[in-house]
N, C-alpha and C. Protein backbone atom coordinates (compact mmCIF):
# COMPACT_ATOMS: atom_id res chain seq x y z
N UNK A 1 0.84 -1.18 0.00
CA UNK A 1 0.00 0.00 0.00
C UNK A 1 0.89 1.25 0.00
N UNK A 2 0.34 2.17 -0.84
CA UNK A 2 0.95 3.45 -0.89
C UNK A 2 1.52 4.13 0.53
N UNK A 3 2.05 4.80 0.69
CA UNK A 3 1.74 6.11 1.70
C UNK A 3 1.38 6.91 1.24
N UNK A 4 0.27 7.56 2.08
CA UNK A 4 0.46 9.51 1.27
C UNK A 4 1.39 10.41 2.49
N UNK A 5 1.31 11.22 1.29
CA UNK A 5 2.76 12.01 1.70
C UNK A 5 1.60 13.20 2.32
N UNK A 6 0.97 13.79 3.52
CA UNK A 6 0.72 14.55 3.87
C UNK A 6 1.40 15.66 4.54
N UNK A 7 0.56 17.37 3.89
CA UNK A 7 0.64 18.86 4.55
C UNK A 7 0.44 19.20 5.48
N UNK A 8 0.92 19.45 6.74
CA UNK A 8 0.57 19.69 7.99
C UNK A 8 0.57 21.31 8.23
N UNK A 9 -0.14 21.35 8.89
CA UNK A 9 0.08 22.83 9.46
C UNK A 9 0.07 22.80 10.75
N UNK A 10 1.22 23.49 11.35
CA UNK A 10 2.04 23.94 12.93
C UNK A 10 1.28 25.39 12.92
N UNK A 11 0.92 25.46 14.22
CA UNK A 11 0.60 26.91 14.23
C UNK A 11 0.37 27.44 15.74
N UNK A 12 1.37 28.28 16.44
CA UNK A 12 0.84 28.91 17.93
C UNK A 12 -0.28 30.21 18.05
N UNK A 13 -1.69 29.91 18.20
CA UNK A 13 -2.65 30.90 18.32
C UNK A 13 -2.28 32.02 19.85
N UNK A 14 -2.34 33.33 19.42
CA UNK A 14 -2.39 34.04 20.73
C UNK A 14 -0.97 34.44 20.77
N UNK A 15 -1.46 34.68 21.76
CA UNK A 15 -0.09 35.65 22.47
C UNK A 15 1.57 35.12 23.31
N UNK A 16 0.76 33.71 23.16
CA UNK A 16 1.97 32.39 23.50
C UNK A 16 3.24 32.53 22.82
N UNK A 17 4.34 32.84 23.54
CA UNK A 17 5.80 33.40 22.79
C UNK A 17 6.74 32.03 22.53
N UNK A 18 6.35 31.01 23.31
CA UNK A 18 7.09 29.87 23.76
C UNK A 18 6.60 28.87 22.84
N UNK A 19 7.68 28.38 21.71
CA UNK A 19 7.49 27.66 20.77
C UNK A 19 8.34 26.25 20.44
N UNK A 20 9.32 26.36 21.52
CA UNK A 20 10.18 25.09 21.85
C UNK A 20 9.43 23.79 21.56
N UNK A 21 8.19 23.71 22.57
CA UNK A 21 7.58 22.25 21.76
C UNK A 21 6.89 21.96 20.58
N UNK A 22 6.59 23.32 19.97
CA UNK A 22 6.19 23.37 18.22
C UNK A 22 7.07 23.05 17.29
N UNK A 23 8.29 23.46 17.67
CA UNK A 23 9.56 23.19 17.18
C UNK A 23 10.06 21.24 16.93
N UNK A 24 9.31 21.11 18.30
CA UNK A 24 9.88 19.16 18.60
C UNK A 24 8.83 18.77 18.12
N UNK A 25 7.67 19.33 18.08
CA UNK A 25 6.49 18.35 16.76
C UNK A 25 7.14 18.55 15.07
N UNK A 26 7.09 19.71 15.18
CA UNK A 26 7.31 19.63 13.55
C UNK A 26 8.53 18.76 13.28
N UNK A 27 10.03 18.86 13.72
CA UNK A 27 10.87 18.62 13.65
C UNK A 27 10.05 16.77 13.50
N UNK A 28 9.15 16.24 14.17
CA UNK A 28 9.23 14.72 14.82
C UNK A 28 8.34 14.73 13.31
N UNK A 29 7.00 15.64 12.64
CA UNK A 29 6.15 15.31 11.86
C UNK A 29 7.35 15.25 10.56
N UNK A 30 8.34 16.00 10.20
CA UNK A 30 9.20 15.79 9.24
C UNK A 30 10.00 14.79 9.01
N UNK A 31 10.45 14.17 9.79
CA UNK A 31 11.22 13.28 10.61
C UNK A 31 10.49 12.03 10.07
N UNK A 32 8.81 11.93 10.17
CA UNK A 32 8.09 10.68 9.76
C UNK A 32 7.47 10.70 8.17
N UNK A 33 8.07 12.29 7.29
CA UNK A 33 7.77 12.12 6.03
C UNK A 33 6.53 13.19 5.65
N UNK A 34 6.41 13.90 6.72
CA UNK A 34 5.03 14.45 6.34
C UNK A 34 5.62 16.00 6.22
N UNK A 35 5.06 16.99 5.06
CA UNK A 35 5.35 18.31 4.93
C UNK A 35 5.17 19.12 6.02
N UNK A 36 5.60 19.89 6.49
CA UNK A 36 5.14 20.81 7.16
C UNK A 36 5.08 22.65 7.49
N UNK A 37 4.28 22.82 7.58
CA UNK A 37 3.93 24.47 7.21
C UNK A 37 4.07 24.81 8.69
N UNK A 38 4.83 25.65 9.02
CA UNK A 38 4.66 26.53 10.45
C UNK A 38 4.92 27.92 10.55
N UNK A 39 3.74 28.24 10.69
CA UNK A 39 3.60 30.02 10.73
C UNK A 39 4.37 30.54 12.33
N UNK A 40 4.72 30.13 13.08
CA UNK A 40 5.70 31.08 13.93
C UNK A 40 4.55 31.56 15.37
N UNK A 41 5.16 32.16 15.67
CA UNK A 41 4.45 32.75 17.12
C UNK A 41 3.89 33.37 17.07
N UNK A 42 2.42 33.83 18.11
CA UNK A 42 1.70 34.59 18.30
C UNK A 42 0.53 35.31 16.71
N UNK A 43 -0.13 33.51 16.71
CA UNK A 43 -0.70 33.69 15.53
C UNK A 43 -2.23 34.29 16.00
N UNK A 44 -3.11 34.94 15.02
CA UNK A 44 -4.47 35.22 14.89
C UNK A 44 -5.54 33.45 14.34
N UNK A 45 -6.27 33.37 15.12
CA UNK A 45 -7.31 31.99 14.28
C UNK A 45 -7.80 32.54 13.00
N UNK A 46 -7.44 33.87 12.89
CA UNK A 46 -8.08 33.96 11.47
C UNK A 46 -7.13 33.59 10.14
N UNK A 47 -5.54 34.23 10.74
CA UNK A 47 -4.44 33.95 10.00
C UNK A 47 -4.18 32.33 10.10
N UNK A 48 -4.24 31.49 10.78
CA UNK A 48 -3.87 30.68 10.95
C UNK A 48 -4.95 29.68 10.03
N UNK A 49 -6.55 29.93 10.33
CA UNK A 49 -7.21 29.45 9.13
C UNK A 49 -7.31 29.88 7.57
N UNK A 50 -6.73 30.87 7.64
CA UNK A 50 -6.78 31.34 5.89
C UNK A 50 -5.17 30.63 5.47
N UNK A 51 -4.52 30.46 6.15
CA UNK A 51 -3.00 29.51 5.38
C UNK A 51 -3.29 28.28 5.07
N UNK A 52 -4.16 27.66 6.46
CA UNK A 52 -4.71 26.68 6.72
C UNK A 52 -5.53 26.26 4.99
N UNK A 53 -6.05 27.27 4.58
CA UNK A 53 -6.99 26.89 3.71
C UNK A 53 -5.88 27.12 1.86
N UNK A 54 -5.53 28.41 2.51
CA UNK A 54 -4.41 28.74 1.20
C UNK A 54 -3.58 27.99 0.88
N UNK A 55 -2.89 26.70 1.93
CA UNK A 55 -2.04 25.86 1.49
C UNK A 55 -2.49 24.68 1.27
N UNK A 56 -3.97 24.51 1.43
CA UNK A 56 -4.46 23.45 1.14
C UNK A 56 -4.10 22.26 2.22
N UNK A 57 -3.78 22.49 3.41
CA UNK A 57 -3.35 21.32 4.42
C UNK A 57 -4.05 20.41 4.85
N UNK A 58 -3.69 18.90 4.85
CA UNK A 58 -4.53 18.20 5.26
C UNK A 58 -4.37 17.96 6.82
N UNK A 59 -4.34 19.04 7.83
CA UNK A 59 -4.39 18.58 8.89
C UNK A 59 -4.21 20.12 10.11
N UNK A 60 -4.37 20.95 10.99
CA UNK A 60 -4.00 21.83 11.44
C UNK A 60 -3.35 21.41 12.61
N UNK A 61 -2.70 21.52 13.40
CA UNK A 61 -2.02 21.51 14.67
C UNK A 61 -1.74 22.55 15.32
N UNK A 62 -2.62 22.90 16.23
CA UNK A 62 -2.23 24.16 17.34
C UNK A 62 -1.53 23.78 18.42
N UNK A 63 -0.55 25.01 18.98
CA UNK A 63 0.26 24.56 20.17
C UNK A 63 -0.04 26.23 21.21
N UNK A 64 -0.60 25.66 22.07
CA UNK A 64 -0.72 26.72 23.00
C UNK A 64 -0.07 26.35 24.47
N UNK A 65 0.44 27.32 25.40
CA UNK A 65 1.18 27.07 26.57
C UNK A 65 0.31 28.29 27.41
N UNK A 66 -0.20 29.35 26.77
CA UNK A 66 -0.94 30.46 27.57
C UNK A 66 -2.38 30.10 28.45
N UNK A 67 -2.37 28.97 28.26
CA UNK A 67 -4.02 29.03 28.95
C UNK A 67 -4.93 29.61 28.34
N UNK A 68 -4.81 29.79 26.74
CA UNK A 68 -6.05 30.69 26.23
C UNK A 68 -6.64 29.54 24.88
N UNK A 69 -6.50 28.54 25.31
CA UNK A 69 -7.05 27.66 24.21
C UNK A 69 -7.98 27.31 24.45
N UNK A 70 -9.16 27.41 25.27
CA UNK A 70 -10.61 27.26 25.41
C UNK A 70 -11.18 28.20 24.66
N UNK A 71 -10.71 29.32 24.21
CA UNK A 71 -11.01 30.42 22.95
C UNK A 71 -10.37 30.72 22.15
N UNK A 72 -9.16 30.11 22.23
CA UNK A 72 -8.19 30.11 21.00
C UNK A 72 -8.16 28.37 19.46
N UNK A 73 -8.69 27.89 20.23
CA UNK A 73 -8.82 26.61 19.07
C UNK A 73 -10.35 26.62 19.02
N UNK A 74 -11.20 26.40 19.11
CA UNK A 74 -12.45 26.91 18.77
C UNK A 74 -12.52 27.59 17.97
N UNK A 75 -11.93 28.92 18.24
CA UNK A 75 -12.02 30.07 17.09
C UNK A 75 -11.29 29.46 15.83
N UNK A 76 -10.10 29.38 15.92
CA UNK A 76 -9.79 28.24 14.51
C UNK A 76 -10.53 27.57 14.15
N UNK A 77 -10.97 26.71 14.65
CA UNK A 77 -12.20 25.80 13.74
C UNK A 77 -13.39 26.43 13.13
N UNK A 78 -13.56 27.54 14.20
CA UNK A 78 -14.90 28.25 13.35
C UNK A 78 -14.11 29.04 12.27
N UNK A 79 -12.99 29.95 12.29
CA UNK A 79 -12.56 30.19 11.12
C UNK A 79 -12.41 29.34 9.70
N UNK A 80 -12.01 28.06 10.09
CA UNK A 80 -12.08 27.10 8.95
C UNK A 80 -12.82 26.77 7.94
N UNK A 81 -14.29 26.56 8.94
CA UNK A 81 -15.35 26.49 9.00
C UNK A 81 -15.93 28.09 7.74
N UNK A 82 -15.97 29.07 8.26
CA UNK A 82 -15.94 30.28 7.79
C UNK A 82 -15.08 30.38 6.50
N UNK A 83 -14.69 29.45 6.42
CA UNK A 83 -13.77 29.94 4.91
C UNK A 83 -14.30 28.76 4.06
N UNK A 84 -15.20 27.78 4.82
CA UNK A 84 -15.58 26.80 3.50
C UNK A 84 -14.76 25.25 3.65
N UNK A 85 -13.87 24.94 4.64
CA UNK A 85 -12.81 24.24 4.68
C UNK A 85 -13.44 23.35 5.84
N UNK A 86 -14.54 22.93 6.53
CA UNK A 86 -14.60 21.92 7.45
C UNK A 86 -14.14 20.32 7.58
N UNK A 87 -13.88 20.52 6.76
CA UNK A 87 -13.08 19.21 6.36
C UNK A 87 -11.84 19.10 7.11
N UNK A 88 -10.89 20.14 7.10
CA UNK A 88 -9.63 20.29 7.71
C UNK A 88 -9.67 19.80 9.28
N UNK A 89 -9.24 18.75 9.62
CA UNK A 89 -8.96 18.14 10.81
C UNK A 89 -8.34 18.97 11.83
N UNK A 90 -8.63 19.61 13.28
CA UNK A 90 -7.61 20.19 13.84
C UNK A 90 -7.23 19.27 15.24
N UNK A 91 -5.61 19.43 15.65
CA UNK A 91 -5.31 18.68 16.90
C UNK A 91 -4.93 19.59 17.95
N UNK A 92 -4.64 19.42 18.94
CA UNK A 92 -4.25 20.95 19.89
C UNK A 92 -3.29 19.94 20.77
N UNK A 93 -2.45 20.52 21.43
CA UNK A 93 -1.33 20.21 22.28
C UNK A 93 -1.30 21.36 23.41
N UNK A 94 -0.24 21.24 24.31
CA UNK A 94 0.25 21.83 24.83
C UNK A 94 -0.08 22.09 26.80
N UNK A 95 0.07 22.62 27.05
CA UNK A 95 -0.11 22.76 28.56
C UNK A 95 -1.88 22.93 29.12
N UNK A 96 -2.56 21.87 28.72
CA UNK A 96 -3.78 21.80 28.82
C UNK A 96 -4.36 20.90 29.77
N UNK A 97 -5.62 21.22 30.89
CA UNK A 97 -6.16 20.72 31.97
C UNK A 97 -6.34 19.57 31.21
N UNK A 98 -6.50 18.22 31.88
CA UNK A 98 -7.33 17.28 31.52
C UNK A 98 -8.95 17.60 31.63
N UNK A 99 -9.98 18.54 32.46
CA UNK A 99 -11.07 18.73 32.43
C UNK A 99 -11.23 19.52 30.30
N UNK A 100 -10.08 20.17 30.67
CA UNK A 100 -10.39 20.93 29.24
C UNK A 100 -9.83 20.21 27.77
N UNK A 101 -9.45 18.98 27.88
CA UNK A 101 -9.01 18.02 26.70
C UNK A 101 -10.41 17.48 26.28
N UNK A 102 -11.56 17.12 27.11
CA UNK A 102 -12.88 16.60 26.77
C UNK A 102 -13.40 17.78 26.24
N UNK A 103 -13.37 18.64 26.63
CA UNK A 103 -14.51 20.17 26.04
C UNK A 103 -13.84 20.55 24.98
N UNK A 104 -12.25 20.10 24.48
CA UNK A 104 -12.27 21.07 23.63
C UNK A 104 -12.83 19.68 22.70
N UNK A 105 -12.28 18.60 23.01
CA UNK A 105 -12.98 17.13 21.51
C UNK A 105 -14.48 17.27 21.43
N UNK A 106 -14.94 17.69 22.26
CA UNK A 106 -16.49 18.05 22.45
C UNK A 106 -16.86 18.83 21.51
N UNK A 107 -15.84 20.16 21.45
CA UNK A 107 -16.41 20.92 20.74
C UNK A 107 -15.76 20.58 19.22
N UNK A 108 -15.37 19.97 18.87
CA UNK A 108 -14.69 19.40 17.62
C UNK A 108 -13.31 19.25 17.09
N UNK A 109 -12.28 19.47 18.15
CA UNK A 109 -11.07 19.40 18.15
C UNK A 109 -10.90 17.96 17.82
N UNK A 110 -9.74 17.18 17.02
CA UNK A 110 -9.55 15.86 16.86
C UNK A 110 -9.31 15.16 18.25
N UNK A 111 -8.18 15.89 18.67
CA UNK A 111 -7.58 14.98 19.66
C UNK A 111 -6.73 16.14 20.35
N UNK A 112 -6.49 16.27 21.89
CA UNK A 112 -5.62 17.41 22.37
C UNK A 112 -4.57 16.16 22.90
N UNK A 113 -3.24 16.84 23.23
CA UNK A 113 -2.33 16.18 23.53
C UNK A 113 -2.06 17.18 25.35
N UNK A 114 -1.98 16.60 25.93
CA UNK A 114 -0.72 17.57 26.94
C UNK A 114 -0.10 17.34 27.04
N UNK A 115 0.77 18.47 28.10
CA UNK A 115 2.46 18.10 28.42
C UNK A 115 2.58 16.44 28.59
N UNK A 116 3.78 16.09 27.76
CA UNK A 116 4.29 14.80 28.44
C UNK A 116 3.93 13.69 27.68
N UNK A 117 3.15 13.98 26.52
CA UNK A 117 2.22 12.72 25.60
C UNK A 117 3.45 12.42 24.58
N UNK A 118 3.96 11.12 24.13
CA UNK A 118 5.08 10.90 23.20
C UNK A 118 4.78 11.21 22.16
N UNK A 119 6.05 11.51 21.32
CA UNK A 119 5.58 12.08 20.11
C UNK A 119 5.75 11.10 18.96
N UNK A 120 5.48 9.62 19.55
CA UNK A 120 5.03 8.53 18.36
C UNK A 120 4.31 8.57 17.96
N UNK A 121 3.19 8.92 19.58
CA UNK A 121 2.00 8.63 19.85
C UNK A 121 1.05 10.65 19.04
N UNK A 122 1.73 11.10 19.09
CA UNK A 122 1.24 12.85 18.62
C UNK A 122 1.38 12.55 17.17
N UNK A 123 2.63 11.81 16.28
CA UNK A 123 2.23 11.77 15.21
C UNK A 123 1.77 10.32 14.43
N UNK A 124 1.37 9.68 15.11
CA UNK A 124 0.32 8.47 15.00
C UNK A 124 -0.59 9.27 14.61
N UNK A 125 -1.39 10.30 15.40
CA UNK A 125 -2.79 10.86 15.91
C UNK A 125 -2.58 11.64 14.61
N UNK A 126 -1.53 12.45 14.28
CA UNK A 126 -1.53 12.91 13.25
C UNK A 126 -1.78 12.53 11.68
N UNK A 127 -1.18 11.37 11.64
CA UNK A 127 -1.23 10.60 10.22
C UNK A 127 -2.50 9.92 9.97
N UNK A 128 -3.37 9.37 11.30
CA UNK A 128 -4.63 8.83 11.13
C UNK A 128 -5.54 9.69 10.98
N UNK A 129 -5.88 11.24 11.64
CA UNK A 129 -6.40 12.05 11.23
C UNK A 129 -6.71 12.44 9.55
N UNK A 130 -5.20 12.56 9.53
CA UNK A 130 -5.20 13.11 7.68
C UNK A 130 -5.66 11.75 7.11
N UNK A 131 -5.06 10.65 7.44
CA UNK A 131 -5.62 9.68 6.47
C UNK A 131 -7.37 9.96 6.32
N UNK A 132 -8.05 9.85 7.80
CA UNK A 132 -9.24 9.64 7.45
C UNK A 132 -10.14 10.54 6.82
N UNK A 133 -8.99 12.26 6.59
CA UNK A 133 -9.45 13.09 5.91
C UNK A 133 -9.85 12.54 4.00
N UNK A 134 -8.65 11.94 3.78
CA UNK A 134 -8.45 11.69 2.47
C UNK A 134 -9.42 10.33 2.40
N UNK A 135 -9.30 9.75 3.42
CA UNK A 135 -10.53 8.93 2.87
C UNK A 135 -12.33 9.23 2.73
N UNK A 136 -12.46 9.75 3.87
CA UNK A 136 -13.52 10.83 3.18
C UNK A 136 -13.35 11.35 1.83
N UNK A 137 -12.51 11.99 1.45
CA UNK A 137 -13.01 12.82 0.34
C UNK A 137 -12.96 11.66 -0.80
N UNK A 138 -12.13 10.84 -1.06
CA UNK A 138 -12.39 9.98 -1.66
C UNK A 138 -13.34 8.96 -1.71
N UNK A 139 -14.51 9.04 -0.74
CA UNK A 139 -15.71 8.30 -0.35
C UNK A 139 -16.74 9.19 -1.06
N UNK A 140 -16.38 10.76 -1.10
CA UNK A 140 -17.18 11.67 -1.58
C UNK A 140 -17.24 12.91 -2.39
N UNK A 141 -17.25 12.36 -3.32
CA UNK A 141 -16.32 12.81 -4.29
C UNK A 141 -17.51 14.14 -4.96
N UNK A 142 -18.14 15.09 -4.32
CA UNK A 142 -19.33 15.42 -4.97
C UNK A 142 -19.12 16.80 -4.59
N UNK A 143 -17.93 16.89 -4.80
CA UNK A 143 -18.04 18.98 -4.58
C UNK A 143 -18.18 19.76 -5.48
């Protein structure tokens, strides 16, 4: 069986300056073959969904450490959403409650990671995501 070669997108929403562990995902998502797009620090959900959509990525990855991702990944998804793109899978990481890893999958996040989750296991979550993106669209082919 093939692989596909999937686009990722890295991205820190907010005002979060600290990008050290965005750095050890992407570095680990390249590492396993997959492209990756990373817009840098202290992004907007609006900027972060219009690249999201402009580069055509099959997958988003937010990394927040500020405590503001109960309104910072949400808003990404509704931006996504807002541009026509719901399809685009998003994952979230970073220094997050376990009460707030259920609310954010609740609210449609793929999967959140926190401190300390391996990063076999972060880009496992990653590659099955996108896969099941592409298999959708190839189930439905009617746009």
């Amino acid at each position: 069986m093939e692989e596909r070669h999937y686009k990722i997108l890295v991205a820190k929403p907010g005002l979060d300056g600290h990008d050290r562990g965005a750095h050890v995902i992407v570095r680990a998502l390249r590492d396993a073959g997959m492209e990756v797009v990373y817009t840098g620090i202290r992004q907007t959900p609006e900027k972060i969904a219009a690249v999201a959509v402009d580069e055509d990525v099959d997958l988003v990855g937010l990394s927040c450490l500020s405590g503001a991702h109960m309104e910072l990944f949400p808003k990404v998804l509704s931006e996504i959403k807002i541009l026509g793109r719901p399809d685009i899978p998003v994952i979230g990481g970073g220094t997050i409650p376990d009460d707030d890893i259920a609310k954010l999958e609740e609210l449609g996040i793929k999967k959140v990671f926190s401190s300390g989750s391996s990063l076999s296991e972060i880009v496992e979550a990653f590659r099955r995501f996108a896969s099941e993106k592409h298999s959708k669209e190839k189930g439905t082919s009617n746009s």
